[in-house]
Every structure is written in C-alpha cells, then in structure tokens.
Protein backbone atom coordinates (compact mmCIF):
# COMPACT_ATOMS: atom_id res chain seq x y z
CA UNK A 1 100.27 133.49 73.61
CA UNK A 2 97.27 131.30 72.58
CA UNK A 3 99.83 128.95 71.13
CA UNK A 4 101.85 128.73 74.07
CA UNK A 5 102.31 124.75 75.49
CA UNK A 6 101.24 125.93 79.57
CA UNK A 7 97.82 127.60 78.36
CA UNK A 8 95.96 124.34 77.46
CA UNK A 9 93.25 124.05 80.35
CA UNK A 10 92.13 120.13 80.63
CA UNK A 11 89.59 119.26 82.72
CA UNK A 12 89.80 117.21 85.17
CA UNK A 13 86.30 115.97 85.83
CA UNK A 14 84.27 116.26 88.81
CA UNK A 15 86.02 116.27 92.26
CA UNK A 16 84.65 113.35 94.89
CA UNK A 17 87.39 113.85 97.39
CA UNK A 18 87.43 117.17 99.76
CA UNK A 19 89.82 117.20 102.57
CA UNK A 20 87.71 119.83 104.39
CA UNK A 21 85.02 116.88 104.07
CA UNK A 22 87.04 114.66 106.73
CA UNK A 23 88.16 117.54 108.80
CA UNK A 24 84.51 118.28 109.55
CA UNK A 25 84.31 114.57 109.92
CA UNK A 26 87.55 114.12 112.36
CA UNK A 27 86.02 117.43 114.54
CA UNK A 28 82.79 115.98 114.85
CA UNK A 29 83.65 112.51 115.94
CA UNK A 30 86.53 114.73 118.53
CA UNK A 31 83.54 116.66 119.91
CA UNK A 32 81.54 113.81 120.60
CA UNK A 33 84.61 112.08 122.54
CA UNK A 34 85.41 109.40 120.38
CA UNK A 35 88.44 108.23 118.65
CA UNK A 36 89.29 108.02 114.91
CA UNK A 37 90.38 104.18 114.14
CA UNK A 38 90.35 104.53 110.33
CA UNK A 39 89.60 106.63 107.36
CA UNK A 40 88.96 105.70 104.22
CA UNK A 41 87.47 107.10 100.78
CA UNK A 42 86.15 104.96 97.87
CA UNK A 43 86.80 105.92 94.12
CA UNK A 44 83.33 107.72 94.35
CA UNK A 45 84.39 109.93 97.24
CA UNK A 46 82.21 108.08 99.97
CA UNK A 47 83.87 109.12 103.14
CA UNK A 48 83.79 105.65 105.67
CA UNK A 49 84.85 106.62 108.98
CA UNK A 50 85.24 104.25 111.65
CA UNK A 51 85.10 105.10 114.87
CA UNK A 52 86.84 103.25 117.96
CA UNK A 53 90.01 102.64 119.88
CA UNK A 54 93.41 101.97 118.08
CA UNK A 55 94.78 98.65 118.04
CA UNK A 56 96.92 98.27 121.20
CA UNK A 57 98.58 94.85 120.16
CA UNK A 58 100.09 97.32 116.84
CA UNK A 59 101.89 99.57 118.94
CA UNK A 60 102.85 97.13 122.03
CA UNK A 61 104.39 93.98 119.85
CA UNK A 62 107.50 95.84 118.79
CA UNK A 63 110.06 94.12 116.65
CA UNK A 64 113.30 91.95 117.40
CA UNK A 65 115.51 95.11 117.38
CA UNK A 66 113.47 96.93 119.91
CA UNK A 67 115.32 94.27 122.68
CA UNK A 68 119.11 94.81 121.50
C-alpha cells in the first residue's frame, strides 16, 4: 500500500491558531465579569481580545421590514 494515493502525509506547517487558546480566553474574561465585544486572530496566531459591551445601536436599529 505504499503506493496508494491517501497515504501521502504533507505537512502542514506549524499551527498558530488553537481554539482551546480563546476558550481559556472567553472563561477568563467571564470570570472576571466582563463581556466579550470581539475576537480576533492575526495570520501569526496573536489572539486580540477586546473586552466591553456590545453595540446596542446594532441590535436596536432594525431594518425597514421589521415595521410591516
């Protein structure tokens, strides 16, 4: 089977992104009573997580077809 096409291993190269890196993240920002406002994570795996109150005007505003 050394020939076969599904045995080829290709790496992939190092992983930057973890999701068990923003869970730990999103629990410790919970436990400390704040609010998640945005994640985000760079093409080097930098985690950037800003912390804060949603944006009430976003969920308020609505559309036209929200009134019909």
């Amino acid at each position: 089977m050394a020939g076969a096409a599904g045995s080829r291993h290709v790496s992939r190269g190092p992983q930057t992104f973890r999701q068990r890196d923003v869970t730990k993240a999103l629990r410790a920002l919970s436990a400390a009573g704040k609010s998640v406002a945005e994640i985000r994570v760079d093409k080097t795996g930098a985690h950037i997580v800003v912390a804060g109150e949603e944006d009430k005007t976003k969920q308020t505003a609505g559309n036209s077809w929200d009134s019909i």
